[in-house]
C-alpha atoms as a PDB file:
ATOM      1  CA  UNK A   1     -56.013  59.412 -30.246  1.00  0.00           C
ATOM      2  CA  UNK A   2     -56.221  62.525 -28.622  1.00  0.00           C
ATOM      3  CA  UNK A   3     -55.963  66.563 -29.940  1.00  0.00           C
ATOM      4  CA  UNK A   4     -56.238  69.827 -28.193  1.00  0.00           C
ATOM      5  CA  UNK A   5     -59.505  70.923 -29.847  1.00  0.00           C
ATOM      6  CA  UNK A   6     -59.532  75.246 -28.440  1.00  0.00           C
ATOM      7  CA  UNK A   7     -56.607  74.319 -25.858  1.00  0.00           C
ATOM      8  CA  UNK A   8     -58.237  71.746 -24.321  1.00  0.00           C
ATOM      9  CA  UNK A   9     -57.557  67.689 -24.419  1.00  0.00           C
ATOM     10  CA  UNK A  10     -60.509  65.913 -26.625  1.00  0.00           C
ATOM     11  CA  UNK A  11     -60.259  62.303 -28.114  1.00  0.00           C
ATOM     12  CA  UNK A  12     -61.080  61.112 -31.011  1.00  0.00           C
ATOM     13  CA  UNK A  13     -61.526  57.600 -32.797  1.00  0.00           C
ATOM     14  CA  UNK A  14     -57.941  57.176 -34.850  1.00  0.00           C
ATOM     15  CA  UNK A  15     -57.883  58.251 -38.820  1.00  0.00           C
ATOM     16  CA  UNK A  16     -60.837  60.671 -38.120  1.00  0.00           C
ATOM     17  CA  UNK A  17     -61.242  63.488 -40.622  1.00  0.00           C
ATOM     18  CA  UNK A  18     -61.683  67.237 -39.806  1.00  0.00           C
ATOM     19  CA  UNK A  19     -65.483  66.179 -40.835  1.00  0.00           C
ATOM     20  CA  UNK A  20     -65.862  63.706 -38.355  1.00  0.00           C
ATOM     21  CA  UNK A  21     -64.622  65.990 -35.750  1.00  0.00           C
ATOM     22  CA  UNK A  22     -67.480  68.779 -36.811  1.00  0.00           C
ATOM     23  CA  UNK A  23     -69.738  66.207 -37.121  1.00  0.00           C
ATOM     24  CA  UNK A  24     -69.132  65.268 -33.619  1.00  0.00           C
ATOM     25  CA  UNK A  25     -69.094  68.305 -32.225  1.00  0.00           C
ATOM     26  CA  UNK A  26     -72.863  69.321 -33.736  1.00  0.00           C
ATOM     27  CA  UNK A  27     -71.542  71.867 -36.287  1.00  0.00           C
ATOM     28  CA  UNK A  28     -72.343  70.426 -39.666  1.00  0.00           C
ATOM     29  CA  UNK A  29     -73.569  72.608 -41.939  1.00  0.00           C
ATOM     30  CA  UNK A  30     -72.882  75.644 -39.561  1.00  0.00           C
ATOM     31  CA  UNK A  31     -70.683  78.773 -40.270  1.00  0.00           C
ATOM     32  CA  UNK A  32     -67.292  77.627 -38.904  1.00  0.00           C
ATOM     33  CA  UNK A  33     -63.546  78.258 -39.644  1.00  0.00           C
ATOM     34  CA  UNK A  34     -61.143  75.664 -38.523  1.00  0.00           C
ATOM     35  CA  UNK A  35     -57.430  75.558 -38.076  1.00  0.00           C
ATOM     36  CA  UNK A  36     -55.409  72.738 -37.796  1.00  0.00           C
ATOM     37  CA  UNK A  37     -51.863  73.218 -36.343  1.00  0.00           C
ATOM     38  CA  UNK A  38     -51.792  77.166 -36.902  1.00  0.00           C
ATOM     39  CA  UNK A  39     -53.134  76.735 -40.808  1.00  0.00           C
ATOM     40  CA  UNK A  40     -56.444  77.246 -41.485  1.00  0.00           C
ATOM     41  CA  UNK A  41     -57.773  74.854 -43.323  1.00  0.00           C
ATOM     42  CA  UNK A  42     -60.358  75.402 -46.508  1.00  0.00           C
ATOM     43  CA  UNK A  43     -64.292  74.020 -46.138  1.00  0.00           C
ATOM     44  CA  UNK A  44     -63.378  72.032 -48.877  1.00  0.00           C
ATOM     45  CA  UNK A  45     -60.381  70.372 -47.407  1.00  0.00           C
ATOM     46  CA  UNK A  46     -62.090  68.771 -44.131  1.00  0.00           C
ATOM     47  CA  UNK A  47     -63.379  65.145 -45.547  1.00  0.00           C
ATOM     48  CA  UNK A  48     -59.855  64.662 -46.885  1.00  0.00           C
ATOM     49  CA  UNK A  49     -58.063  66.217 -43.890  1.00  0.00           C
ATOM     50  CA  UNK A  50     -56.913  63.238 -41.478  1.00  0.00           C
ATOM     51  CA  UNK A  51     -56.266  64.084 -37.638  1.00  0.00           C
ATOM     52  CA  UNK A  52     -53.469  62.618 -35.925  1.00  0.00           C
ATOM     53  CA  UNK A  53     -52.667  62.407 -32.157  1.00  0.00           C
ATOM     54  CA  UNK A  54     -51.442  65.686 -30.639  1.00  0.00           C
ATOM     55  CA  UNK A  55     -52.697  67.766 -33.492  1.00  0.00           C
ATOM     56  CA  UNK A  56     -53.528  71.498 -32.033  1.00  0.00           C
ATOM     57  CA  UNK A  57     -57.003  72.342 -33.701  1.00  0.00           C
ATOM     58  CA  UNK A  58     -59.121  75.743 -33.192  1.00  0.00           C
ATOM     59  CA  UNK A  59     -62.897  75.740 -34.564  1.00  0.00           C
ATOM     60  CA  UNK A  60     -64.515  79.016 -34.279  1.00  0.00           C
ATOM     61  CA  UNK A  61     -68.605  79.215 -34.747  1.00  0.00           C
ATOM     62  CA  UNK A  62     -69.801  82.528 -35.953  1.00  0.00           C
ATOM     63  CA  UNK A  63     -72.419  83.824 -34.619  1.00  0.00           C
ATOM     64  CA  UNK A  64     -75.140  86.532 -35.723  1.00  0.00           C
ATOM     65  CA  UNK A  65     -76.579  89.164 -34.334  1.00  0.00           C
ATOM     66  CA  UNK A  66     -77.380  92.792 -34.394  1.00  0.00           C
END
């Protein structure tokens, strides 16, 4: 299937999980936020949050610094 992951086409194996996708992209464990079709959608939520094709999702890294 395929998303726009930041407004940009990315695909992804079919029934993945929010997880998967931050697994995939390197960020587990990381400070993130992620929405999912303009909702932003709780830590908590990802494992049980399924992607489907054409979803629109935005995952923002923070990132320290003084």
């Amino acid at each position: 299937m395929q998303i726009q992951l930041n407004g940009e086409a990315h695909c992804l194996q079919d029934g993945a999980h929010i997880s998967d996708l931050i697994e995939q992209l390197g960020f587990t464990g990381k400070r993130i936020a992620v929405e999912l079709n303009m909702e932003i959608i709780p830590r908590s939520e990802h494992p049980s949050t399924t992607l489907n094709d054409g979803d629109q999702v935005e995952v923002v890294h923070a990132i320290g610094g003084g």
